[in-house]
Protein backbone atom coordinates (compact mmCIF):
# COMPACT_ATOMS: atom_id res chain seq x y z
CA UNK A 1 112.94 135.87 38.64
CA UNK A 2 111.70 133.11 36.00
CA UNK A 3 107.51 133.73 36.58
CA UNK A 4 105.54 130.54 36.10
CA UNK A 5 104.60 129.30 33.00
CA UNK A 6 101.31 127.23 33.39
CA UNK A 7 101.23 123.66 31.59
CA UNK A 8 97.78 121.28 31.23
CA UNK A 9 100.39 118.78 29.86
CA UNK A 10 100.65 115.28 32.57
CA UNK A 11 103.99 115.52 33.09
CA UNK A 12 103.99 112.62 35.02
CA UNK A 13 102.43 110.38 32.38
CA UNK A 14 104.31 109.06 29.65
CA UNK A 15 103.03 108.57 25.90
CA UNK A 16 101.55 105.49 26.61
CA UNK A 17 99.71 107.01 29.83
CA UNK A 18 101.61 105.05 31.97
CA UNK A 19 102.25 106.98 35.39
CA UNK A 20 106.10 107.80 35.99
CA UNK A 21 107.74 106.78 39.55
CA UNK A 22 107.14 109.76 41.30
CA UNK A 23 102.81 109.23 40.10
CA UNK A 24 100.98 107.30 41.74
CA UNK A 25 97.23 106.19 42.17
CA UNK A 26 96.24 108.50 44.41
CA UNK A 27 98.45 111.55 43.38
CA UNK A 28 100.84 112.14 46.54
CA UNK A 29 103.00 109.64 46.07
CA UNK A 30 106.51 110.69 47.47
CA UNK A 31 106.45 114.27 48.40
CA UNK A 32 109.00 116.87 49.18
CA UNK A 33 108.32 119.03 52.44
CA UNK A 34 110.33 122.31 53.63
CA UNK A 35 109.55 125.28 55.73
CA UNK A 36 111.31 128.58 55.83
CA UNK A 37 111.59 130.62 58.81
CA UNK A 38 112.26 134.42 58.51
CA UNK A 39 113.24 135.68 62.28
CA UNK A 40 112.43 138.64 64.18
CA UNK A 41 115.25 140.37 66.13
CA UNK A 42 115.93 142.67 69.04
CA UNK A 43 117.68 143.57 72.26
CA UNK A 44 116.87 144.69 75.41
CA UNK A 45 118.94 146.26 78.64
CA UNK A 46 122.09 147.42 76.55
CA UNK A 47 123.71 150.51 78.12
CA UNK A 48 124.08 152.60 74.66
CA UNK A 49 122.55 151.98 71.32
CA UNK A 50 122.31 148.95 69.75
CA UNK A 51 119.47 148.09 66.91
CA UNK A 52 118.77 144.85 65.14
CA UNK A 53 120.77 145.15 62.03
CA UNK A 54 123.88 145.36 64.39
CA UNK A 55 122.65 142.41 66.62
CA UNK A 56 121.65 139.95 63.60
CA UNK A 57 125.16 141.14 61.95
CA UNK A 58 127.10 139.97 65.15
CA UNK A 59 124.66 136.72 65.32
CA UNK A 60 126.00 135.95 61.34
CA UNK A 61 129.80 136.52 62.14
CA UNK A 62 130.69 132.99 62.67
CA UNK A 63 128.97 132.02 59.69
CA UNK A 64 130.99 135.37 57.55
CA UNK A 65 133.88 133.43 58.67
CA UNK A 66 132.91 129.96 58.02
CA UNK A 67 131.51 131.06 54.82
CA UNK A 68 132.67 134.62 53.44
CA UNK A 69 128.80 135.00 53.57
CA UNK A 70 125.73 135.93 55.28
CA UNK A 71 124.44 132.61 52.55
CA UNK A 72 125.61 129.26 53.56
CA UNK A 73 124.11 125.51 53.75
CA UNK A 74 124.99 123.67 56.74
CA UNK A 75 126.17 119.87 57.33
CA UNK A 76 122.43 118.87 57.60
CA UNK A 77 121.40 119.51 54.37
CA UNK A 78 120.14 122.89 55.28
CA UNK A 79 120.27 126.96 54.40
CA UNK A 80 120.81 129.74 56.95
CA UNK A 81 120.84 132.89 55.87
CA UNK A 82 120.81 136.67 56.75
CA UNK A 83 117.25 138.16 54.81
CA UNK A 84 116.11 141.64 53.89
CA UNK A 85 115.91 143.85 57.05
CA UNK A 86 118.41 141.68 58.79
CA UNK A 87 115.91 138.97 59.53
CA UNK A 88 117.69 135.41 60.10
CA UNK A 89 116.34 132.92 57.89
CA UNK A 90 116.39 128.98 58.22
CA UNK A 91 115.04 126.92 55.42
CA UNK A 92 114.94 123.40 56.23
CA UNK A 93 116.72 120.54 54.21
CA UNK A 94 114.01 118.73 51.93
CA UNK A 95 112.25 115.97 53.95
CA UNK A 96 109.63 113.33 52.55
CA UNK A 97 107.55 113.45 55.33
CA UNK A 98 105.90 115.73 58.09
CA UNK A 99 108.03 114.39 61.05
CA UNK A 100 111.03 114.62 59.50
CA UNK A 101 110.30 118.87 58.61
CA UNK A 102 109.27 119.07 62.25
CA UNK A 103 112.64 118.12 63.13
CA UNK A 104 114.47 119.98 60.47
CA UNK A 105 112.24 123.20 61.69
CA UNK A 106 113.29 122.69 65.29
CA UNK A 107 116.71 121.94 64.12
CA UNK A 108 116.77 126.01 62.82
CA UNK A 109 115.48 127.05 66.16
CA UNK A 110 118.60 125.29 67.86
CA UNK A 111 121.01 126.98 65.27
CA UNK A 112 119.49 130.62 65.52
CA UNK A 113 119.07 130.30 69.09
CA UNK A 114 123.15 129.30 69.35
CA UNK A 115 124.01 132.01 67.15
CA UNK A 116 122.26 134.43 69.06
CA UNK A 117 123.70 132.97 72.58
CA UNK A 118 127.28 133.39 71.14
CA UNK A 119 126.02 137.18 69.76
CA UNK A 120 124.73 137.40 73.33
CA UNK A 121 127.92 137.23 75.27
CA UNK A 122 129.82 138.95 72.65
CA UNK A 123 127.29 142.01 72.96
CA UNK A 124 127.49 141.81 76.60
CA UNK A 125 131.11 142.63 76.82
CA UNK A 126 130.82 146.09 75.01
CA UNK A 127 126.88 147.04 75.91
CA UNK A 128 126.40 145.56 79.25
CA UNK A 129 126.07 142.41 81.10
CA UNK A 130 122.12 142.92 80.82
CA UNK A 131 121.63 142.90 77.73
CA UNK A 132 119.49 140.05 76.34
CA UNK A 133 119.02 139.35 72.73
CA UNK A 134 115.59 138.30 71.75
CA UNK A 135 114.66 136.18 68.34
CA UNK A 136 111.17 135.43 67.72
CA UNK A 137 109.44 132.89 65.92
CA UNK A 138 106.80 135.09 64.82
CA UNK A 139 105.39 137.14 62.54
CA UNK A 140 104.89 140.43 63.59
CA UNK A 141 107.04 142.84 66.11
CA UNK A 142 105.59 145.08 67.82
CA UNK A 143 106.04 147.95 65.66
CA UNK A 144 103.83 146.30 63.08
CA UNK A 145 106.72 145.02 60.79
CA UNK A 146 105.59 141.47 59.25
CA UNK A 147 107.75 138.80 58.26
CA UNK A 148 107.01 134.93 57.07
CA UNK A 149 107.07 131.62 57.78
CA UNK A 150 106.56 129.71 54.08
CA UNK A 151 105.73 125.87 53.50
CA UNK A 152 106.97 124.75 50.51
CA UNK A 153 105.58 121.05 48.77
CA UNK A 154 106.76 119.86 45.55
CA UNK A 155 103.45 119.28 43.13
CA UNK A 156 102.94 117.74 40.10
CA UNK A 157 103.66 120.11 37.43
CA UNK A 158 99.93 118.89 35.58
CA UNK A 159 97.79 120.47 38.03
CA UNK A 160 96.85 124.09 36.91
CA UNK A 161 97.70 127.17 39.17
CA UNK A 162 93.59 128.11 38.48
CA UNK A 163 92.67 124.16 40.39
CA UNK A 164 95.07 125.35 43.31
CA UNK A 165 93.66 128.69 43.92
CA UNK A 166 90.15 127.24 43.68
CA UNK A 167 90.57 124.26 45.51
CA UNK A 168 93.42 124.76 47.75
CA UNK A 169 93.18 128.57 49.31
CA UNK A 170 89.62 127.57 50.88
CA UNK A 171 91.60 124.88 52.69
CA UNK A 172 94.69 126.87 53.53
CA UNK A 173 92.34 130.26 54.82
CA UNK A 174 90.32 127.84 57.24
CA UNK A 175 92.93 125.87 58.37
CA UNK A 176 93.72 128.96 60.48
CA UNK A 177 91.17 126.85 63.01
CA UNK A 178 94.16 124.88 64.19
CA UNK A 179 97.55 126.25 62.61
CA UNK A 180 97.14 130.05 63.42
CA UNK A 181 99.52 131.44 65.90
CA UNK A 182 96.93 133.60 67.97
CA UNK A 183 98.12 137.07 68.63
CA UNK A 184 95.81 139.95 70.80
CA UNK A 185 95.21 143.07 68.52
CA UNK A 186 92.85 146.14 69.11
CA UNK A 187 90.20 144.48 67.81
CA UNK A 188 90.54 141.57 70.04
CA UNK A 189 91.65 138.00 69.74
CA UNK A 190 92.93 137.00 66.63
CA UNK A 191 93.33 133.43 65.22
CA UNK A 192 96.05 134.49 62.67
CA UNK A 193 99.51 136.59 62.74
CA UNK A 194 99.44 136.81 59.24
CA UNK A 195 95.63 137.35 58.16
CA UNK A 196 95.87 141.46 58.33
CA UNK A 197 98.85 141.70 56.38
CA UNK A 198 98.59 139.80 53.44
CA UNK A 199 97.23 141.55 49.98
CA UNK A 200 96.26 138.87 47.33
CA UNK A 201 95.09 135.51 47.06
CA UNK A 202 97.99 134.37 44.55
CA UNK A 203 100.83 136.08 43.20
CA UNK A 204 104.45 136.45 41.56
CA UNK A 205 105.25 139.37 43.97
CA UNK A 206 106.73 138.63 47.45
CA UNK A 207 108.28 142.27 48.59
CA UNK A 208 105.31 144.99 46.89
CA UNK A 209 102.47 142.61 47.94
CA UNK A 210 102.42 139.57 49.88
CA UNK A 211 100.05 136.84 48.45
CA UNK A 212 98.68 133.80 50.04
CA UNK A 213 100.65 131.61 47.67
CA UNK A 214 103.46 132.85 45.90
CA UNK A 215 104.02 131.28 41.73
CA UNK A 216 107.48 132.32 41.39
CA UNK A 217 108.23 128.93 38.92
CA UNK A 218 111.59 127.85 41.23
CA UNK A 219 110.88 124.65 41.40
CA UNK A 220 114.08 123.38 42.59
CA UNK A 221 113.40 119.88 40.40
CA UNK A 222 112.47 118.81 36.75
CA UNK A 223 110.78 121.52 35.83
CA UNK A 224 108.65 119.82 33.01
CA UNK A 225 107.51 116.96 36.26
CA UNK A 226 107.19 119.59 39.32
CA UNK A 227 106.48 122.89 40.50
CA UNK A 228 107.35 124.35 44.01
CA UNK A 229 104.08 125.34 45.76
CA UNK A 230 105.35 128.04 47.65
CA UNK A 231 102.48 128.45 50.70
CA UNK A 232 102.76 132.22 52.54
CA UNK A 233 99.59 132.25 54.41
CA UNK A 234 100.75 129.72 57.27
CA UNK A 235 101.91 131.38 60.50
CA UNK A 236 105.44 130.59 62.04
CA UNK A 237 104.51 127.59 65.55
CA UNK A 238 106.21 127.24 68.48
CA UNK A 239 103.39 124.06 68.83
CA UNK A 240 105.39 121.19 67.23
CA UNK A 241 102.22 119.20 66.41
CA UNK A 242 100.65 122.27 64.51
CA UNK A 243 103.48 122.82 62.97
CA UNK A 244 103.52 118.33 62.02
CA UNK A 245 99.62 118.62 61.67
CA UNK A 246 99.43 121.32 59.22
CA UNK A 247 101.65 120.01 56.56
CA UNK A 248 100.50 116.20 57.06
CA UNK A 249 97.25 117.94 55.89
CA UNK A 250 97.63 119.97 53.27
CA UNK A 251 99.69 116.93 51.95
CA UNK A 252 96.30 114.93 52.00
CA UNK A 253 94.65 117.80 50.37
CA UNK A 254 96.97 117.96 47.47
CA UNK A 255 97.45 114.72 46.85
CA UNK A 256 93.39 114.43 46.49
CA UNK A 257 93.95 117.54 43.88
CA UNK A 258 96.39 115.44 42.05
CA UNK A 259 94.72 112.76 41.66
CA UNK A 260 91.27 114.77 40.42
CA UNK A 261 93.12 116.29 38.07
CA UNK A 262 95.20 113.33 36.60
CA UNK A 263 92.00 111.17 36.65
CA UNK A 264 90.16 114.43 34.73
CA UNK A 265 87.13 113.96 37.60
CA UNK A 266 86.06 117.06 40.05
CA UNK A 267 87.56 116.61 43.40
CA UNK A 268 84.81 118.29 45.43
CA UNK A 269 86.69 120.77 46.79
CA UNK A 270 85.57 123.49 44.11
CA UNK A 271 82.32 123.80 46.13
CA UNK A 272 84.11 125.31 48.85
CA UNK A 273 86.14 128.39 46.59
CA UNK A 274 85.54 131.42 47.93
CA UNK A 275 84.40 134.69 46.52
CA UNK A 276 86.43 136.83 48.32
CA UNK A 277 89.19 134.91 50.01
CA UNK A 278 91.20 138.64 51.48
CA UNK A 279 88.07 139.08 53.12
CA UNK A 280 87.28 135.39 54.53
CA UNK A 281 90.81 135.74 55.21
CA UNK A 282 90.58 138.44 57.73
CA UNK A 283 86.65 137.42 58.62
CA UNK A 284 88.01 133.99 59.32
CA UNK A 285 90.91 134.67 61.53
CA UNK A 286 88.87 137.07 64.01
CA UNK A 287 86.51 134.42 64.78
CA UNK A 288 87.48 131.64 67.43
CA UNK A 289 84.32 130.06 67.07
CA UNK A 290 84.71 129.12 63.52
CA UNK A 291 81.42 130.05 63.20
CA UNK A 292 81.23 132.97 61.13
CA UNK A 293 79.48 132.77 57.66
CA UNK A 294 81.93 133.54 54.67
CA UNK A 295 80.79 134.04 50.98
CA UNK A 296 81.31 131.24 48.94
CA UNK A 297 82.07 131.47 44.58
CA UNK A 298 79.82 129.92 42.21
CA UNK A 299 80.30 125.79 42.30
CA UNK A 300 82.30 125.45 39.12
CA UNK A 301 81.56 121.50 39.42
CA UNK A 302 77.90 121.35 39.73
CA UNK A 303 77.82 118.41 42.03
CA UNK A 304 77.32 120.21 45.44
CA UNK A 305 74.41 122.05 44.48
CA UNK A 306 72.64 121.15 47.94
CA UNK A 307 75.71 121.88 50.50
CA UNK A 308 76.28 124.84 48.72
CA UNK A 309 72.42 126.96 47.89
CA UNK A 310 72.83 129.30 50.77
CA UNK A 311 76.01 130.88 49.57
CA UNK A 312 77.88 130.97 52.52
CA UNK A 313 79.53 128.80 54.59
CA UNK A 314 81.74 128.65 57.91
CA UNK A 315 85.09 127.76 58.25
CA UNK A 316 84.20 124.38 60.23
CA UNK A 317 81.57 123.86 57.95
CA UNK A 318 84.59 124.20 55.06
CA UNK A 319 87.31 122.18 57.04
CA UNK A 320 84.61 119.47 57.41
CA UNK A 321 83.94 119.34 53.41
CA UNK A 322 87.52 118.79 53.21
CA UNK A 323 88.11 115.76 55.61
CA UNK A 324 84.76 114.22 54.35
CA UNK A 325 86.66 114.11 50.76
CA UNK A 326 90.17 113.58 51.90
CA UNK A 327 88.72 110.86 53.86
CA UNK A 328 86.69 109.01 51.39
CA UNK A 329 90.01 109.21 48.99
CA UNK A 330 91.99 107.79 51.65
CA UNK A 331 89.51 104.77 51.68
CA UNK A 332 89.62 104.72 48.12
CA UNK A 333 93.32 104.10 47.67
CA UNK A 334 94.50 103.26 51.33
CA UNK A 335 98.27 101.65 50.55
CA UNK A 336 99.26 104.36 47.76
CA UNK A 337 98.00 106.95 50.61
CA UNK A 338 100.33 105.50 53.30
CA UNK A 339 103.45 105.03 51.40
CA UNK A 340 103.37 108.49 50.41
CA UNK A 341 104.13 109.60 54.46
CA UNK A 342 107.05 107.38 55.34
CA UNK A 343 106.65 107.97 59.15
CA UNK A 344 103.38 109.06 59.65
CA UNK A 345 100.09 107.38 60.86
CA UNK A 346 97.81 108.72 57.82
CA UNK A 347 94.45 107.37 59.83
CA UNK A 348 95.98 108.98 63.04
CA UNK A 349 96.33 112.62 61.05
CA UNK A 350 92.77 112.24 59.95
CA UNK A 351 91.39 111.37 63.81
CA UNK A 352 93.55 113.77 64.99
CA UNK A 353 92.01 116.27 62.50
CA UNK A 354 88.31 115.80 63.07
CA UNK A 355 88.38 116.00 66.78
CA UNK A 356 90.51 119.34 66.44
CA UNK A 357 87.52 120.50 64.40
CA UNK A 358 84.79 119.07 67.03
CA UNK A 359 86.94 120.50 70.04
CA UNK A 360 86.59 124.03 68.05
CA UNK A 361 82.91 123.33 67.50
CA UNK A 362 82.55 122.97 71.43
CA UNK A 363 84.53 125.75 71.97
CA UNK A 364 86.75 123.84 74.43
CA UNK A 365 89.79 125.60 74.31
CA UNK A 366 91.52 124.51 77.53
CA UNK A 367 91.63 120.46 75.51
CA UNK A 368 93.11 122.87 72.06
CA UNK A 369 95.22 124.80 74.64
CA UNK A 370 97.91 122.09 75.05
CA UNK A 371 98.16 121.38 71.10
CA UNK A 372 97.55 124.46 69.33
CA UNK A 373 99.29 128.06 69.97
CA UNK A 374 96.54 130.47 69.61
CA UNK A 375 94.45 128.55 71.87
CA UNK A 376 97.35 127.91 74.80
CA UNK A 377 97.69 131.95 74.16
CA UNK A 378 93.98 132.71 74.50
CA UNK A 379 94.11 130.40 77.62
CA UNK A 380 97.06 132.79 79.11
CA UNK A 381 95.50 135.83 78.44
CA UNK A 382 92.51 135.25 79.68
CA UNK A 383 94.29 133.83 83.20
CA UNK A 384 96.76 136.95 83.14
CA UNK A 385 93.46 139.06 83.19
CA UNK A 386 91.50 137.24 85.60
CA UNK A 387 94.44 137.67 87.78
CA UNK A 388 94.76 141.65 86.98
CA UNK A 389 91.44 143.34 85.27
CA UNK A 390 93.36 146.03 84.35
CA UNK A 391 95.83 144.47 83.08
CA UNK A 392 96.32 146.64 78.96
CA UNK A 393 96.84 145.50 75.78
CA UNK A 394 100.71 146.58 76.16
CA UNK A 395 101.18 143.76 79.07
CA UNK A 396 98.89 141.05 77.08
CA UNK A 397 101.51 141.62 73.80
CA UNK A 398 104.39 141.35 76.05
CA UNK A 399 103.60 138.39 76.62
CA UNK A 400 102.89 137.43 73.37
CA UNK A 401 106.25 138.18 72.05
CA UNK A 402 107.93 136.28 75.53
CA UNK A 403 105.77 132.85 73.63
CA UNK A 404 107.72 133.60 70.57
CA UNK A 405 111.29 134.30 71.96
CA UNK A 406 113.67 131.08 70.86
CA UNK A 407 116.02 132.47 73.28
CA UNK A 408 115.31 134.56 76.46
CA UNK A 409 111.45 134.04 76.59
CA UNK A 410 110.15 131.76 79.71
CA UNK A 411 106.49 131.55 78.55
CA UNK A 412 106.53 128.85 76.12
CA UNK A 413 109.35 126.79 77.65
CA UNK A 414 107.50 126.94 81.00
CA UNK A 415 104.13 124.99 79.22
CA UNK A 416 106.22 122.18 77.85
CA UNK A 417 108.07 121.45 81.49
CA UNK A 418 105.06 121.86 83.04
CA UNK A 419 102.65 119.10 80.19
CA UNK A 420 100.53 121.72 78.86
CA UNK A 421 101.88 121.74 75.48
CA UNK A 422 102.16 118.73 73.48
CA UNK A 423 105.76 117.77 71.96
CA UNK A 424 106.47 115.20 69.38
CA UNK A 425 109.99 115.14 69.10
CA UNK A 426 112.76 115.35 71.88
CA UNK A 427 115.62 116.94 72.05
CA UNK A 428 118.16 113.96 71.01
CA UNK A 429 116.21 113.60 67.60
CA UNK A 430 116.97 117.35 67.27
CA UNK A 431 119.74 117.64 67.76
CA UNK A 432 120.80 114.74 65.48
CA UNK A 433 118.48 116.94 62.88
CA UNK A 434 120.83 119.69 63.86
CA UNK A 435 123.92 117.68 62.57
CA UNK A 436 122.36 114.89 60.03
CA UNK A 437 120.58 115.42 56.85
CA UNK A 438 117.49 113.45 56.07
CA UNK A 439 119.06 109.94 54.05
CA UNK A 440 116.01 109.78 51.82
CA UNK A 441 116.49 112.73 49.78
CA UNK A 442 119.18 114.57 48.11
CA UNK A 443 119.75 116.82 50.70
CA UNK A 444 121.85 113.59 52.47
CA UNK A 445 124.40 114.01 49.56
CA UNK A 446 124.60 118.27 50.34
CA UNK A 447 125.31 117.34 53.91
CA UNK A 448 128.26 115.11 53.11
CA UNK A 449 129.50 117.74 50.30
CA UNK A 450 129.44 120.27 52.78
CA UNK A 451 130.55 118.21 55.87
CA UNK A 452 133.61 116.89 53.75
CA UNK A 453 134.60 120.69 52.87
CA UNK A 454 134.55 122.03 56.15
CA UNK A 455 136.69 118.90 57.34
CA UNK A 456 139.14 119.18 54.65
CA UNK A 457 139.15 123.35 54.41
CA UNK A 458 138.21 123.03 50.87
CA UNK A 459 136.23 126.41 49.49
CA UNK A 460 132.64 125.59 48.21
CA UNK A 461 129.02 127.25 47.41
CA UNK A 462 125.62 125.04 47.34
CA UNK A 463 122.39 125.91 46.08
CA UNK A 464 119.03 123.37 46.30
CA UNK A 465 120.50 121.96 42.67
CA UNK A 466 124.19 122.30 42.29
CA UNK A 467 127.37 121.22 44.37
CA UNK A 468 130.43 123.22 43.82
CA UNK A 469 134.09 122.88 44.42
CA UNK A 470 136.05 126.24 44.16
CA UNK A 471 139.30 125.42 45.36
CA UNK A 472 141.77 123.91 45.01
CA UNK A 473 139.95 122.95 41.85
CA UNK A 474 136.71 123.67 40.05
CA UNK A 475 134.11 120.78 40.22
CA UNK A 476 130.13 120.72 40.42
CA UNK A 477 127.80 118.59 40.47
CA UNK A 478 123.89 118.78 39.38
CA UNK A 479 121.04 116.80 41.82
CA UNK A 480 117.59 117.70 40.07
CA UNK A 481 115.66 115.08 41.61
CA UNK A 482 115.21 116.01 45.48
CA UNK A 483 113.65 111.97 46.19
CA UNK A 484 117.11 110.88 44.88
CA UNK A 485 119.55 110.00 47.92
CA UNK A 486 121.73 107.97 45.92
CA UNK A 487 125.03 108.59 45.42
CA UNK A 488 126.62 108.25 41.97
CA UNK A 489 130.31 107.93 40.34
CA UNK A 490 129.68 111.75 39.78
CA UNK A 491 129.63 112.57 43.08
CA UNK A 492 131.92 110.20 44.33
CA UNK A 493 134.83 111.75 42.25
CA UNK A 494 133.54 115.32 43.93
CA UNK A 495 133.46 114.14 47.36
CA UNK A 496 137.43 112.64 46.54
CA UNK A 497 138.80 116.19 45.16
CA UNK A 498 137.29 118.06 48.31
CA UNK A 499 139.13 115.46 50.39
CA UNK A 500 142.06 116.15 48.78
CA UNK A 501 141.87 119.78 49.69
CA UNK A 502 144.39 119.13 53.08
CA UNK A 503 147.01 117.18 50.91
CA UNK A 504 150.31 118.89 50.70
């Protein structure tokens, strides 16, 4: 792979200064939003042997025969795919705001979890009518194997990979407060899934270590405007409004990068870096309390000398510095702010954030329980043993993994029918995610490409740029801006020679 070449030129400015379309005041401005979803798979009851490569193989046959590949995009704007160690993987169409990558996210669940319904009755027929295919919207099995969930937001190419790691991986390590999964360990409750198993703070490598934040320059866009930020620390949610609430703020936290950097004026934020962010990592995640002191690096700035003298800090203490100044910014440059989020509430986020932070601070997890999924977790575990005190570590992580199952686990399914777990988006908006693209990116022309090929039989590959025709005839087009929904004579003549694949 390409590795990323660092520029200090403002892409996004031209010679005069003068901000481009996609740069605005406040640096957000339209932003692209996508989350990939690596899934765990297994199988229980079957009457002889059958392992996961064989039940994520049958799960991908419909798509073999769709697509002579275990690779395809779907009519949604979307790509599904069969990963290393035959883990499904859903990476959502771009979106331009949090909502709409909730719905694309939830759209993958529904396609996996069909996929593995059809695999089910399949397997059924040949391994017995008991066996139950699991898929699991985690991040660890229980053997110890880890696999991700990655956020992906197009930046502005003029903000240095040394600002994000400063100024962003404080943000992304104590966000953990509200976005961590939860999972019960030997060494007790655990915020994160993903704290113990990742090795560096930022890297090119994704297979021989796993970084917080990956740089591999695939920016999927002008390359000399945009890179991909390509986030690995997040866990995967079943909570729809972490899964909403953690992108809407990170979002706000770049966009208050962007515009430090473009306006050449400290942000703030570099008086929360961290001098040993593996460590605060880990310290972090196995404390529910958000308590816990973490060591913080020297303040680069020099303008927080009195918040930051003692050194250390907490990870409320650290989310707080980061509303305060996402806050103030919002108040700064309120309309460029809101028409960056084309759906969401931007004051609602930020109430929505501080009272997640004061609700941790009281340590009132039953009001977290029914928003956030380590807390709703801790909750169950702590019922499950009040009910049995003997109940081991075995039966606590059973039903840990039953909260993660997309398809045969009860746990999670049972808290939304019953109100104690917050939903933001019903099933008829997914499943019109499941078949519609977003219309206010480019991923609305992909969907039509690949809607008009499978209606016409025509033979065609995708990729997040490119559009290609292989037969009858060979066509492609080129989309390199992802905010660009329009279509053009280009594409028009593409769409006409896949429709007349079907003519005699």
């Amino acid at each position: 792979m390409p590795q990323l070449r660092d520029s200090t030129t403002h892409a996004g400015a031209g010679s005069d200064g003068a901000d481009t379309a996609h740069s605005p005041q406040f640096g957000t401005g339209a932003r692209i939003f996508g989350i990939e979803t690596e899934y765990g798979v297994a199988i229980t009851g079957a009457d002889r042997h059958v392992d996961a490569r064989q039940v994520a193989a049958t799960m991908f046959q419909p798509v073999v025969v769709r697509s002579r590949s275990t690779n395809t995009y779907l009519s949604n704007g979307a790509r599904l795919y069969l990963d290393v160690g035959s883990h499904p993987e859903y990476a959502t169409a771009e979106t331009r705001d949090p909502l709409d990558a909730l719905a694309q996210d939830l759209a993958g669940e529904w396609v996996i979890r069909r996929l593995a319904d059809q695999a089910q009755r399949r397997i059924r027929v040949k391994a017995g009518r008991d066996s139950s295919i699991h898929v699991f919207k985690n991040n660890v099995d229980s053997a110890g194997h880890a696999f991700g969930c990655h956020e992906n937001y197009l930046v502005r190419r003029y903000v240095p990979l040394a600002v994000i790691e400063r100024e962003l991986l404080p943000f992304l390590i104590t966000r953990q407060l509200f976005s961590g999964a939860g999972r019960m360990t030997g060494h007790g409750f655990e915020l994160s899934q993903r704290a113990d198993y990742l090795d560096e703070a930022v890297s090119s490598a994704t297979t021989r270590a796993r970084p917080m934040v990956n740089t591999r320059d695939e920016p999927h866009a002008d390359p000399r405007e945009f890179r991909r930020l390509h986030v690995i620390i997040g866990d995967s949610n079943r909570s729809q409004f972490v899964t909403f609430m953690k992108l809407a703020t990170t979002h706000l936290v770049l966009g208050a990068i962007e515009a430090g950097v473009h306006a050449g004026r400290p942000t703030g934020f570099g008086s929360c870096a961290l001098a040993d962010p593996n460590a605060a990592n880990r310290a972090i995640s196995r404390d529910i309390t958000g308590t816990a002191g973490v060591r913080l690096a020297a303040d680069r700035d020099g303008n927080d000398a009195a918040w930051h003298r003692q050194g250390t800090a907490s990870a409320l203490d650290i989310q707080r510095r980061y509303l305060d100044i996402v806050t103030r910014a919002v108040q700064d440059d309120r309309d460029a702010v809101a028409g960056s989020l084309p759906r969401t509430d931007v004051d609602r986020v930020l109430a929505q954030w501080r009272e997640l932070l004061d609700l941790v601070a009281a340590g009132d997890v039953d009001a977290l329980a029914e928003r956030l999924d380590w807390a709703a977790k801790y909750r169950l575990f702590n019922a499950v043993r009040r009910h049995d005190p003997h109940a081991d570590l075995w039966r606590i992580q059973q039903l840990d993994m039953d909260y993660h199952d997309i398809v045969n686990g009860s746990v999670y399914p049972s808290l939304v029918r019953r109100g104690m777990m917050r939903t933001l988006i019903g099933e008829h908006d997914i499943k019109d995610a499941v078949e519609h693209p977003p219309q206010d990116t480019r991923a609305a022309l992909r969907g039509r490409f690949v809607q008009a090929a499978l209606r016409h039989g025509a033979q065609f590959s995708c990729d997040w740029t490119r559009l290609t025709l292989t037969q009858p005839a060979h066509d492609e087009v080129v989309l390199l801006d992802p905010f660009d929904a329009a279509s053009t004579p280009r594409f028009d003549a593409l769409l006409a020679r896949v429709e007349q694949a079907d003519t005699p």
